[in-house]
PDB file of N, CA and C in Angstrom:
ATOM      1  N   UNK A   1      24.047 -10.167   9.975  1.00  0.00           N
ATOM      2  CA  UNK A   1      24.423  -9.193  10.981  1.00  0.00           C
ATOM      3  C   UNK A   1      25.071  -9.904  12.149  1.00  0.00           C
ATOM      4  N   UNK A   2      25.988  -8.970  12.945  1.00  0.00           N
ATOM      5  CA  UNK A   2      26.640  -9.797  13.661  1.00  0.00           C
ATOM      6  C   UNK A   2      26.248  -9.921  15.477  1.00  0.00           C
ATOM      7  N   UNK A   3      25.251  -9.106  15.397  1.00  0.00           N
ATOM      8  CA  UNK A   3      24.727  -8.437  16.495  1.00  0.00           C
ATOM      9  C   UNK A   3      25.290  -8.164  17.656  1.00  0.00           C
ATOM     10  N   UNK A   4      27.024  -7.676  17.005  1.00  0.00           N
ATOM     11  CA  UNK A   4      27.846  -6.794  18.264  1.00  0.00           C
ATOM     12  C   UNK A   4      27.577  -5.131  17.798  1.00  0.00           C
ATOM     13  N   UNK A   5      27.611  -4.197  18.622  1.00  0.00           N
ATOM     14  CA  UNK A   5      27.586  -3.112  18.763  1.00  0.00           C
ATOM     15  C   UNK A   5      28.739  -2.699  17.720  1.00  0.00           C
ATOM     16  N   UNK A   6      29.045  -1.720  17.374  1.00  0.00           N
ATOM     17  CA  UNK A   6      30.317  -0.850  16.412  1.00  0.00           C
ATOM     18  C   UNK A   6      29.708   0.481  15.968  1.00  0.00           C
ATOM     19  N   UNK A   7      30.848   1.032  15.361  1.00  0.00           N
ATOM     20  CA  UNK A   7      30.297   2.175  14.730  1.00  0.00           C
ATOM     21  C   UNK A   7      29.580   2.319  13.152  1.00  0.00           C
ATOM     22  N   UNK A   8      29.900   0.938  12.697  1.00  0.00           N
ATOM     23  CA  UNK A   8      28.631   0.421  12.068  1.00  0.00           C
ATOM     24  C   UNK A   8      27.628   0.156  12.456  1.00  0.00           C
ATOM     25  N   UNK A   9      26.846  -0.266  13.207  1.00  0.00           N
ATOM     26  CA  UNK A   9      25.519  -0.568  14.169  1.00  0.00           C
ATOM     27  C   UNK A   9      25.090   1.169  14.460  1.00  0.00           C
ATOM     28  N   UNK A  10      26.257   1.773  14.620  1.00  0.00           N
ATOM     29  CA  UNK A  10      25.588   3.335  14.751  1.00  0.00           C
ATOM     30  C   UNK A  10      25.277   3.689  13.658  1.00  0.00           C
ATOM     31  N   UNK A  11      25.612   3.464  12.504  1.00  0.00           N
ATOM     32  CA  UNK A  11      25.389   3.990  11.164  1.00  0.00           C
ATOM     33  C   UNK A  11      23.984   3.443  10.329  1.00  0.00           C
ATOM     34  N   UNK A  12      24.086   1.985  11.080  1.00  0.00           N
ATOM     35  CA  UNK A  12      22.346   1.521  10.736  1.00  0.00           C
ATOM     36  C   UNK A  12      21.836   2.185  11.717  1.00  0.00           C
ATOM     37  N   UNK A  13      21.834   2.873  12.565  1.00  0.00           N
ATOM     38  CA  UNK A  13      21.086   3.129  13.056  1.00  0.00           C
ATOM     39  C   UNK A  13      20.706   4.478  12.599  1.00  0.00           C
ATOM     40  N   UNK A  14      21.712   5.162  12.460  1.00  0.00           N
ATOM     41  CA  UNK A  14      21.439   6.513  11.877  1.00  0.00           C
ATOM     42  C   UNK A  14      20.495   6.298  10.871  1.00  0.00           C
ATOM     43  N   UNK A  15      21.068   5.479  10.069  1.00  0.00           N
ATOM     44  CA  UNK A  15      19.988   5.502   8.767  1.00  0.00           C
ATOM     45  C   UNK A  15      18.522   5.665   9.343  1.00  0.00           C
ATOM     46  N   UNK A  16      18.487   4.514   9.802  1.00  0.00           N
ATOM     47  CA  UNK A  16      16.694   4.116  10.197  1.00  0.00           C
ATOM     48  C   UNK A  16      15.927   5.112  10.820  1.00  0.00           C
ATOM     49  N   UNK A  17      16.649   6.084  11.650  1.00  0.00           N
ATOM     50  CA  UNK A  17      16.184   7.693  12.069  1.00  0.00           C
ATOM     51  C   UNK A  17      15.882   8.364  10.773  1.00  0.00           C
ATOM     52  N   UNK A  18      17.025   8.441  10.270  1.00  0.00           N
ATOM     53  CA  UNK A  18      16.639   9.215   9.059  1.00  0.00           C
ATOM     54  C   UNK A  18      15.756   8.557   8.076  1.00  0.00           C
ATOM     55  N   UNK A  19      15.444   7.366   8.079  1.00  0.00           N
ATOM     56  CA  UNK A  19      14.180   6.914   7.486  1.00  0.00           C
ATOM     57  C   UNK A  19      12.497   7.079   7.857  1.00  0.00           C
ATOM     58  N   UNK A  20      13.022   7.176   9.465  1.00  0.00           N
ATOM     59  CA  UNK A  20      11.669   7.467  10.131  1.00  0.00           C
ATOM     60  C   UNK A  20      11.657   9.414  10.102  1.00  0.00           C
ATOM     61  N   UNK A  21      12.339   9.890   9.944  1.00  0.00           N
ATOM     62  CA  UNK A  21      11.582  11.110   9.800  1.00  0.00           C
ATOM     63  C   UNK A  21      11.314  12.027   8.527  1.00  0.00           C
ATOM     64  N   UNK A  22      11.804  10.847   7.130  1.00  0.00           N
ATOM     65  CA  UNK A  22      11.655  11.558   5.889  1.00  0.00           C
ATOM     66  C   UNK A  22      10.096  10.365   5.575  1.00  0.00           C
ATOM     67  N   UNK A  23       9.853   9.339   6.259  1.00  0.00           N
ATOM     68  CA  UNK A  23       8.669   8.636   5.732  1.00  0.00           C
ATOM     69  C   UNK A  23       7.663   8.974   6.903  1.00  0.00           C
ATOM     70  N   UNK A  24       8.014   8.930   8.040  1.00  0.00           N
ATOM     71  CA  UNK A  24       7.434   9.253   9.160  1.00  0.00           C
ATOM     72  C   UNK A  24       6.346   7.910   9.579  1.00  0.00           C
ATOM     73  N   UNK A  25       7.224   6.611   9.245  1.00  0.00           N
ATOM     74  CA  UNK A  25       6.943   5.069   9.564  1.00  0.00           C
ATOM     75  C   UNK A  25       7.754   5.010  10.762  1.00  0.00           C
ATOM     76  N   UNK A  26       7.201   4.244  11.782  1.00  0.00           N
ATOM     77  CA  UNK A  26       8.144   3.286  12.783  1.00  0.00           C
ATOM     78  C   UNK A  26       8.824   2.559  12.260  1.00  0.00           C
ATOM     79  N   UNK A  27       9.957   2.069  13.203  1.00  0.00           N
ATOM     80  CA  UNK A  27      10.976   1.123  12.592  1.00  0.00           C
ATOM     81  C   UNK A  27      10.330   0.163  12.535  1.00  0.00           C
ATOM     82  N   UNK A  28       8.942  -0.415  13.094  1.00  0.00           N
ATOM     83  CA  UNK A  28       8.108  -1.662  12.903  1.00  0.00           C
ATOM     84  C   UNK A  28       7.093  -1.592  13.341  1.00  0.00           C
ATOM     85  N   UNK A  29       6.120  -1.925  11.814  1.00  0.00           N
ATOM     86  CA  UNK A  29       5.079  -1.974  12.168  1.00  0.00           C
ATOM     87  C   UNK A  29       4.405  -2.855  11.197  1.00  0.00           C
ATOM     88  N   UNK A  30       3.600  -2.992  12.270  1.00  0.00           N
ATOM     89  CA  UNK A  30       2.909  -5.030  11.697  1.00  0.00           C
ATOM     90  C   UNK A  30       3.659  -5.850  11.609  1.00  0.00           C
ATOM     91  N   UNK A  31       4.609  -5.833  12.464  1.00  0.00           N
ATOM     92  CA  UNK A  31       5.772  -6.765  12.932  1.00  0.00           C
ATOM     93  C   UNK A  31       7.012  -6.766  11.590  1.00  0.00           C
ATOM     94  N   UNK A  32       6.357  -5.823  10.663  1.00  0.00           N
ATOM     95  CA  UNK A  32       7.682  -6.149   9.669  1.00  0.00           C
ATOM     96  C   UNK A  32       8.530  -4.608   9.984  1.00  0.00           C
ATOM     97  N   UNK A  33       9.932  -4.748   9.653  1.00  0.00           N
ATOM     98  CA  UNK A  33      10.825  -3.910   9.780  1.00  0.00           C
ATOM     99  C   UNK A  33      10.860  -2.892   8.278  1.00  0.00           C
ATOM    100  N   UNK A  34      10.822  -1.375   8.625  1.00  0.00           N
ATOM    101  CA  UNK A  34      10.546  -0.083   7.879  1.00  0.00           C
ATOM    102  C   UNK A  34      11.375  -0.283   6.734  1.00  0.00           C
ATOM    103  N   UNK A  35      12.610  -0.490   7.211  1.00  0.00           N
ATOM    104  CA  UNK A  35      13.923  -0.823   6.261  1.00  0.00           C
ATOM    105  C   UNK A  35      13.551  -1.445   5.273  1.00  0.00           C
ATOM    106  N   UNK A  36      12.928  -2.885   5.584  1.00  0.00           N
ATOM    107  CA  UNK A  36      13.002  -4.187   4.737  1.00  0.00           C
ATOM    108  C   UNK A  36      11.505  -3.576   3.478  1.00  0.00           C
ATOM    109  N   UNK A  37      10.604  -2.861   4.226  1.00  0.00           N
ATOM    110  CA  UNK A  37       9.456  -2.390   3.481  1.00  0.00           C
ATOM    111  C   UNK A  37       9.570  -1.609   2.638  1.00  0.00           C
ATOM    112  N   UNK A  38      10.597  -0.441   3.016  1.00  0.00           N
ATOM    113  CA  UNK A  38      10.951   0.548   2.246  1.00  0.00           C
ATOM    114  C   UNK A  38      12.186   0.257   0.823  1.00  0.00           C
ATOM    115  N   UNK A  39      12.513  -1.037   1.562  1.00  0.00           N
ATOM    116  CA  UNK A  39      13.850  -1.071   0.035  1.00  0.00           C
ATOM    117  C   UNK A  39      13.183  -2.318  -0.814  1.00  0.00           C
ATOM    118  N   UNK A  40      12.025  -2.982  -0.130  1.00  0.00           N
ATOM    119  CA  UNK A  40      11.007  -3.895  -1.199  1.00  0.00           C
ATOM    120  C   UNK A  40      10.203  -2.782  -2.129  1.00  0.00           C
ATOM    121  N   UNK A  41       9.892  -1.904  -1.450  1.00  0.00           N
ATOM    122  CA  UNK A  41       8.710  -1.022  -2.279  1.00  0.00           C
ATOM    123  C   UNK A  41      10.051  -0.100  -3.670  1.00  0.00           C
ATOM    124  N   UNK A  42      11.112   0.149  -3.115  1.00  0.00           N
ATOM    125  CA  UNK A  42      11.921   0.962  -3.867  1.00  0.00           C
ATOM    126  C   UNK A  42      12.315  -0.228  -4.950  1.00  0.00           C
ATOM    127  N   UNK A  43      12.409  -1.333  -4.498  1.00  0.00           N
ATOM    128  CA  UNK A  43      13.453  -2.272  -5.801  1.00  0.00           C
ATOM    129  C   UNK A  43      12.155  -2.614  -6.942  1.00  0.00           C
ATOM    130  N   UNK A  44      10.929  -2.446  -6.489  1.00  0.00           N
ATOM    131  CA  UNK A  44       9.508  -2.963  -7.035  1.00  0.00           C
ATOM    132  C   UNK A  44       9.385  -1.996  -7.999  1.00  0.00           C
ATOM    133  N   UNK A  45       9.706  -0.656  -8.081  1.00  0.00           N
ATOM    134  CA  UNK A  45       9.533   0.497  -8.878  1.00  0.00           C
ATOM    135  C   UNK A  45      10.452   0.998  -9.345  1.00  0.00           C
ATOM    136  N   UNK A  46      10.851   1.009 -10.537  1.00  0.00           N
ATOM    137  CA  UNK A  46      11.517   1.380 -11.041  1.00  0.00           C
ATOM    138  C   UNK A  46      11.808   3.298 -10.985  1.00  0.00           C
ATOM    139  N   UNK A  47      11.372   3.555 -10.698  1.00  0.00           N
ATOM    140  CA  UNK A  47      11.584   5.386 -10.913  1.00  0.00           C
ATOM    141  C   UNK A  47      11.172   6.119  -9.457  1.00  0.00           C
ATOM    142  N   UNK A  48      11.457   7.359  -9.840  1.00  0.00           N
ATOM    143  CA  UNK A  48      11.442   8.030  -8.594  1.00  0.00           C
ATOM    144  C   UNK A  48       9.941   8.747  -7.585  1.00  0.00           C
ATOM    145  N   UNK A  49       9.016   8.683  -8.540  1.00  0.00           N
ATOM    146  CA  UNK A  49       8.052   8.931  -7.990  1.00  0.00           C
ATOM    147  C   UNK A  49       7.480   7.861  -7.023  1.00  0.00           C
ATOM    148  N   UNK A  50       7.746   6.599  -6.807  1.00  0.00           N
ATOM    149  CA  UNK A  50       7.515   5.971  -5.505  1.00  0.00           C
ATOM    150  C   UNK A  50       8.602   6.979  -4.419  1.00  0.00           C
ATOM    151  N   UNK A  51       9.464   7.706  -4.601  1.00  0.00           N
ATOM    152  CA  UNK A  51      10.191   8.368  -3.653  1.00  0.00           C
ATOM    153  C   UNK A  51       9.130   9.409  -3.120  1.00  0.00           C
ATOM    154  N   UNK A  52       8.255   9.750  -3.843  1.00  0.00           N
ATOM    155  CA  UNK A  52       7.346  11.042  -3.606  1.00  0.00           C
ATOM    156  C   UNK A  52       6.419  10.328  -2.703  1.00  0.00           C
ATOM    157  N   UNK A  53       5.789   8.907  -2.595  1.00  0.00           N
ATOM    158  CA  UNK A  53       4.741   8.399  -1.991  1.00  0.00           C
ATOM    159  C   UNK A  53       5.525   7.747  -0.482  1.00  0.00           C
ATOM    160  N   UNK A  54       6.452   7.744  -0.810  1.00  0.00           N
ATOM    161  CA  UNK A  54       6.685   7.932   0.741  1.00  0.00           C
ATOM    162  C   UNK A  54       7.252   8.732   1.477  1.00  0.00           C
ATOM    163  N   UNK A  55       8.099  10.193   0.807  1.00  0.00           N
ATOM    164  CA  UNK A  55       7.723  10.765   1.885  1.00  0.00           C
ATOM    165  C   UNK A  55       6.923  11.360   2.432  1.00  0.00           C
ATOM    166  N   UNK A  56       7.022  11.926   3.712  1.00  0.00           N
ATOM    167  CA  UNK A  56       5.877  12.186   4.781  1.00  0.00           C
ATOM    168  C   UNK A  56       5.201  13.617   4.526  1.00  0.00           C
ATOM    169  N   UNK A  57       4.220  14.030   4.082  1.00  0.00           N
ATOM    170  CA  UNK A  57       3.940  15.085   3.312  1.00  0.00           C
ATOM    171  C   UNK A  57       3.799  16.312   4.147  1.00  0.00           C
ATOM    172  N   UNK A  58       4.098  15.869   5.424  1.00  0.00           N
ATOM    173  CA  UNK A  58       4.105  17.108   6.193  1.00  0.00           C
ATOM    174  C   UNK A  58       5.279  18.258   5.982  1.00  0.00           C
ATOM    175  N   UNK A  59       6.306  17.705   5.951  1.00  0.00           N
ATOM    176  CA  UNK A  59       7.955  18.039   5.387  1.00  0.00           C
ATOM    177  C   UNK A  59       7.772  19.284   4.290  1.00  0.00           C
ATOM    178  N   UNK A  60       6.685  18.764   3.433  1.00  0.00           N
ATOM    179  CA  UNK A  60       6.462  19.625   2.129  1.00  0.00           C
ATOM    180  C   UNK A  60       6.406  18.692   1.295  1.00  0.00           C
ATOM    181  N   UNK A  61       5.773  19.658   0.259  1.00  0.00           N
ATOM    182  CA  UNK A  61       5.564  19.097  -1.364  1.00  0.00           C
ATOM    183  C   UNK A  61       6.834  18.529  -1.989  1.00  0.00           C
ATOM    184  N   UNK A  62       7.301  17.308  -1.844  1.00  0.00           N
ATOM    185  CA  UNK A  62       8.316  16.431  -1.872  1.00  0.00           C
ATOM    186  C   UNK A  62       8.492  16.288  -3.446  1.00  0.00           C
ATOM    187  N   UNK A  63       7.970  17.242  -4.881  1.00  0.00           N
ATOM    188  CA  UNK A  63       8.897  17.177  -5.861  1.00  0.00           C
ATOM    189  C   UNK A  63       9.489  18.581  -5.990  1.00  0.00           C
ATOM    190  N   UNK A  64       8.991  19.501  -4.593  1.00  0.00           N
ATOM    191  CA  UNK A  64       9.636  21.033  -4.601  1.00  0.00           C
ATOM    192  C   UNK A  64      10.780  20.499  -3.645  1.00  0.00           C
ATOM    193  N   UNK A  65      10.849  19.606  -2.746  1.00  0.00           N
ATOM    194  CA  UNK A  65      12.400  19.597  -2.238  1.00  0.00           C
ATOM    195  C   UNK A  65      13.456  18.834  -2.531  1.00  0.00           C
ATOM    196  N   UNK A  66      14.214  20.231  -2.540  1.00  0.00           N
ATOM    197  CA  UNK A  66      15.785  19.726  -3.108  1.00  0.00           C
ATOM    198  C   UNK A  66      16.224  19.154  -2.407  1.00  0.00           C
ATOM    199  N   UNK A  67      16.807  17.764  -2.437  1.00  0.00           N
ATOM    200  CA  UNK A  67      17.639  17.391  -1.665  1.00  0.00           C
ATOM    201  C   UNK A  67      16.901  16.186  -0.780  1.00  0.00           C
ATOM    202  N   UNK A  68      15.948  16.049  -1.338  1.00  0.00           N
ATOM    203  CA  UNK A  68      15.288  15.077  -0.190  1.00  0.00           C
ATOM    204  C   UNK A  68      15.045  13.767  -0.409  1.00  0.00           C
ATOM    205  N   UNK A  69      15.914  13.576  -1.986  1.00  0.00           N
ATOM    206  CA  UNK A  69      15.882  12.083  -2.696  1.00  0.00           C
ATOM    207  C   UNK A  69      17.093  12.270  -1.926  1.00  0.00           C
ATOM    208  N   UNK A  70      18.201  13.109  -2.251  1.00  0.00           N
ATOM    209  CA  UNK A  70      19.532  12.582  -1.818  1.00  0.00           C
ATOM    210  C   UNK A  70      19.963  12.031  -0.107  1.00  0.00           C
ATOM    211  N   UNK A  71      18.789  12.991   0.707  1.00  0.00           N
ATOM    212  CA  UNK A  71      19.419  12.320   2.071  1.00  0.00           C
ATOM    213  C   UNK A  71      18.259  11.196   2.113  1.00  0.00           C
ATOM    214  N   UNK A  72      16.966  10.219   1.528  1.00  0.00           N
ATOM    215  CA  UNK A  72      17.054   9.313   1.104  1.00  0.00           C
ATOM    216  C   UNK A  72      18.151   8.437   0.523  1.00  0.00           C
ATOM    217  N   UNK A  73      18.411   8.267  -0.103  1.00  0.00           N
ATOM    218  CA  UNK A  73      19.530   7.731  -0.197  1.00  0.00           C
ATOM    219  C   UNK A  73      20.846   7.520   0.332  1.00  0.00           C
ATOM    220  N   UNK A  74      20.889   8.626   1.300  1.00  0.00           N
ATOM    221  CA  UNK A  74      21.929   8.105   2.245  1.00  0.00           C
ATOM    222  C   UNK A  74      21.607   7.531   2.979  1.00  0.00           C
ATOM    223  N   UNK A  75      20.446   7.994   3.770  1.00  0.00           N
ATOM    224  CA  UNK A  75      19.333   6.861   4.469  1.00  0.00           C
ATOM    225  C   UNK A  75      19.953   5.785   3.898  1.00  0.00           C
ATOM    226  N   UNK A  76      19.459   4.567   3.018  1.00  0.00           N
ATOM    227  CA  UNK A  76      19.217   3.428   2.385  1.00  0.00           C
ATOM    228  C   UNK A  76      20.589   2.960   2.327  1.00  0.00           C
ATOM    229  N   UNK A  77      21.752   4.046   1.700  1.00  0.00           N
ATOM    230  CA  UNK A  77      23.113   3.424   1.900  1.00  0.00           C
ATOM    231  C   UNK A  77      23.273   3.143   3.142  1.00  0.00           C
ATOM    232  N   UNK A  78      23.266   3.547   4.684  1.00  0.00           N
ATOM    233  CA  UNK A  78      23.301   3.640   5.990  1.00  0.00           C
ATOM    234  C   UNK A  78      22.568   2.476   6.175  1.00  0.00           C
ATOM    235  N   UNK A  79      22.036   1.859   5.775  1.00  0.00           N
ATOM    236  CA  UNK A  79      20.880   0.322   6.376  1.00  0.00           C
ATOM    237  C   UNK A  79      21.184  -0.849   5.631  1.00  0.00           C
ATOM    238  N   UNK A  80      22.393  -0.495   4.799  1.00  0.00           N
ATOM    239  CA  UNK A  80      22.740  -1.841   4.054  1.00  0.00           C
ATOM    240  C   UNK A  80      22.928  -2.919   4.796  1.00  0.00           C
ATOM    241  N   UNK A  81      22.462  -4.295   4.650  1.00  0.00           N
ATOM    242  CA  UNK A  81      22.859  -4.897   5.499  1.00  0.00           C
ATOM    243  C   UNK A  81      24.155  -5.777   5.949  1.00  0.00           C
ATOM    244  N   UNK A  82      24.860  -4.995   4.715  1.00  0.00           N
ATOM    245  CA  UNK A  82      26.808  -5.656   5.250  1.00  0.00           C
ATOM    246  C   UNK A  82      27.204  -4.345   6.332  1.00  0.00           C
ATOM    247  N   UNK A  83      27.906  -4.501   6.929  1.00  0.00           N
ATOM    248  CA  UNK A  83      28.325  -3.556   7.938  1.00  0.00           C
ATOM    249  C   UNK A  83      29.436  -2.975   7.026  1.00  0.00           C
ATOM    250  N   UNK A  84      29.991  -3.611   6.137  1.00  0.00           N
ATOM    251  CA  UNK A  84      31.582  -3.185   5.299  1.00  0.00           C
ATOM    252  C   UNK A  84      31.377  -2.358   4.198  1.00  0.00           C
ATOM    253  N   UNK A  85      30.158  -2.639   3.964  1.00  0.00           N
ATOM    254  CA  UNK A  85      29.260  -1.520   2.580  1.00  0.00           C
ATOM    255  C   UNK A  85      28.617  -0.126   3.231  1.00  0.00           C
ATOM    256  N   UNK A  86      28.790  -0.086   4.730  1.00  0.00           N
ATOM    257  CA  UNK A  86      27.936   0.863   4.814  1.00  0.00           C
ATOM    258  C   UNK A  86      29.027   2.149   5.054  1.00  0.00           C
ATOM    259  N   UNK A  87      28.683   3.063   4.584  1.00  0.00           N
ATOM    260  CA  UNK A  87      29.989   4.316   4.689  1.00  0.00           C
ATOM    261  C   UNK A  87      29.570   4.840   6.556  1.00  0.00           C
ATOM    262  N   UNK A  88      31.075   5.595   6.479  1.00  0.00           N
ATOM    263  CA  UNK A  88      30.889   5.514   7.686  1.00  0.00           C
ATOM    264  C   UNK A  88      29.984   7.306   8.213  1.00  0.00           C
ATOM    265  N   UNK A  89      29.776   7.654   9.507  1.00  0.00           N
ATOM    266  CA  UNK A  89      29.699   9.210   9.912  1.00  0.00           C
ATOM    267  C   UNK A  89      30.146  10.013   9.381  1.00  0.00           C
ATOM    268  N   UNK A  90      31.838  10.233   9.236  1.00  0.00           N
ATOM    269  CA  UNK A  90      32.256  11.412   8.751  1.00  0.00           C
ATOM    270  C   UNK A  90      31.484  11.493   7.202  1.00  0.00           C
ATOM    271  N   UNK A  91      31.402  10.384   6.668  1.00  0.00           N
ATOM    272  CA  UNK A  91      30.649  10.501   5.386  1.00  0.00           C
ATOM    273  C   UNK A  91      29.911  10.975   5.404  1.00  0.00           C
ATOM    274  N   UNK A  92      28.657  10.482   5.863  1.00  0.00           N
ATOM    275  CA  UNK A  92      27.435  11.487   6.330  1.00  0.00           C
ATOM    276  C   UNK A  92      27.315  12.647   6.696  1.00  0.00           C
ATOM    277  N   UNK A  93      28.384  12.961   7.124  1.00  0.00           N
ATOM    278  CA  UNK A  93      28.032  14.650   7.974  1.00  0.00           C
ATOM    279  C   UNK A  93      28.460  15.160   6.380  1.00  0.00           C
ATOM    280  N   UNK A  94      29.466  14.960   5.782  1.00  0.00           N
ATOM    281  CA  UNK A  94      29.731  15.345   4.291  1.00  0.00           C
ATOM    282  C   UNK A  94      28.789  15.530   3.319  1.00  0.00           C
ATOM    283  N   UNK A  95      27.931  14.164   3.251  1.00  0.00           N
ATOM    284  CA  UNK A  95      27.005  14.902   2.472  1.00  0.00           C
ATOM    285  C   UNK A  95      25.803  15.181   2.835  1.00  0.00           C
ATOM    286  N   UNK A  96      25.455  15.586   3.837  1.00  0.00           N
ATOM    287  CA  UNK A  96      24.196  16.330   4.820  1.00  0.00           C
ATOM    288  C   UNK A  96      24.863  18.295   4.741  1.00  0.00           C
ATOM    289  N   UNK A  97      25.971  17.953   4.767  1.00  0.00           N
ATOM    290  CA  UNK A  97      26.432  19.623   4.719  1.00  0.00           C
ATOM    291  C   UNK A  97      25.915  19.675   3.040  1.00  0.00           C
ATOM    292  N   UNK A  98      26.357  18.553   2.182  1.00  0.00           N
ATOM    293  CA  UNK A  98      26.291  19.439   0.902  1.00  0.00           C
ATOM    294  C   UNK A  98      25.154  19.281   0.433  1.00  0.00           C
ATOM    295  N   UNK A  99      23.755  18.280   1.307  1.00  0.00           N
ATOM    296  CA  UNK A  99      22.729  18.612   0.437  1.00  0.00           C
ATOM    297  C   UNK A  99      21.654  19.523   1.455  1.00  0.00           C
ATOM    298  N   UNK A 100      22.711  20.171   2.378  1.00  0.00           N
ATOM    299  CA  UNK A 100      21.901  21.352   2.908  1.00  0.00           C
ATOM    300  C   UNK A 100      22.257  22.631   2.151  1.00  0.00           C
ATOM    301  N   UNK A 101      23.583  22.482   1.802  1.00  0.00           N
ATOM    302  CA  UNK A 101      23.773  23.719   0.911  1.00  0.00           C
ATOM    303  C   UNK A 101      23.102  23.686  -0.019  1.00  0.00           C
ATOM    304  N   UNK A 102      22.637  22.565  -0.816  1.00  0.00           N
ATOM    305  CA  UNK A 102      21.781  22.597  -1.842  1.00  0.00           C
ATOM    306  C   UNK A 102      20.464  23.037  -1.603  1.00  0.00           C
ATOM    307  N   UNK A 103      19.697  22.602  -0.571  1.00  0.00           N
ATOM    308  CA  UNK A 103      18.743  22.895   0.149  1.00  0.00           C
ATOM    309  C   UNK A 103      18.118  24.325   0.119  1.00  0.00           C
ATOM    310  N   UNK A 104      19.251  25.074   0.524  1.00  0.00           N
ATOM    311  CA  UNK A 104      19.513  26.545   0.806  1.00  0.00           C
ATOM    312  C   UNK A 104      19.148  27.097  -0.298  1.00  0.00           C
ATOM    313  N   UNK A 105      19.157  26.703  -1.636  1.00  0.00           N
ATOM    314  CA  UNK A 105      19.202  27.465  -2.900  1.00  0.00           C
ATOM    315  C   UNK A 105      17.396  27.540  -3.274  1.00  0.00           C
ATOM    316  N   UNK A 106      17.019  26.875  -2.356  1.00  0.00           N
ATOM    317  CA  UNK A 106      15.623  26.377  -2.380  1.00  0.00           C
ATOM    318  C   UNK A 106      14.592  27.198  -1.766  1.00  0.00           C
ATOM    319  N   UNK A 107      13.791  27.572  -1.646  1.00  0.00           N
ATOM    320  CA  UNK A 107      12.478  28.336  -0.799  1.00  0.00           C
ATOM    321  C   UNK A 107      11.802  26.923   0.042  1.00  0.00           C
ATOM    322  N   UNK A 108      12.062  26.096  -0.017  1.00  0.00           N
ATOM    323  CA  UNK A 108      11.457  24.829   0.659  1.00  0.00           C
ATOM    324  C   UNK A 108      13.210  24.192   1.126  1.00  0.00           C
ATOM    325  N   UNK A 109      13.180  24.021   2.688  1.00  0.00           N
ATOM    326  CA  UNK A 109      14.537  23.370   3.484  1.00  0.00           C
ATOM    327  C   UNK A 109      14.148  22.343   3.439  1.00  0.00           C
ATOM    328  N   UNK A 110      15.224  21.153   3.547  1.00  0.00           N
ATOM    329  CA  UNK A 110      15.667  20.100   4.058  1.00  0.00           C
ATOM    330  C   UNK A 110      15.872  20.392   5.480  1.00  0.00           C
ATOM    331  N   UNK A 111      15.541  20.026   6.809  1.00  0.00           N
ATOM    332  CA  UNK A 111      16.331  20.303   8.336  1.00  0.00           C
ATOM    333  C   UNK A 111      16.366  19.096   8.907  1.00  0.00           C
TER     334      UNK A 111
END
């Protein structure tokens, strides 16, 4: 990292919001960083039900919501740690519209 400001540095940052409110972890705790915990525990497991154990179960019953692996995963794309890999905002707002529309088809929201 290069530790100048950009609109990459906004985009890790976005991520890590959106990590803290689909796991509902601080960005650090016990001195290790959420990011680094959350993409050790994801590369350790092969399948998606470690996706279910972390999110935050207040949200809802996390294999009834649609859409809540996918803005995970934008999360995780957003925290990469090359700044050149990470897509940018307009991306994001793109697919936050389309996995709210997906959302919508649902009796349980994504917000």
């Amino acid at each position: 990292m290069s530790q100048q400001l950009s609109e990459k540095s906004d985009v890790y940052s976005f991520g890590v919001a959106l990590l803290e409110l689909i796991t509902a972890r601080a960005p650090i705790e016990r001195g290790k960083h959420m990011v680094r915990l959350v993409a050790e525990t994801i590369y350790d497991l092969k399948d998606n039900t470690i996706l279910y154990q972390l999110i935050d179960l207040r949200i809802g019953p996390a294999s009834k919501l649609k859409g809540v692996d996918k803005l995970f995963t934008l999360a995780m794309r957003r925290v990469n740690q090359s700044g050149d890999e990470r897509p940018s905002m307009g991306e994001a707002v793109k697919e936050i519209e389309g996995i709210l529309e997906l959302a919508s088809l649902n009796k349980y929201t994504v917000y």
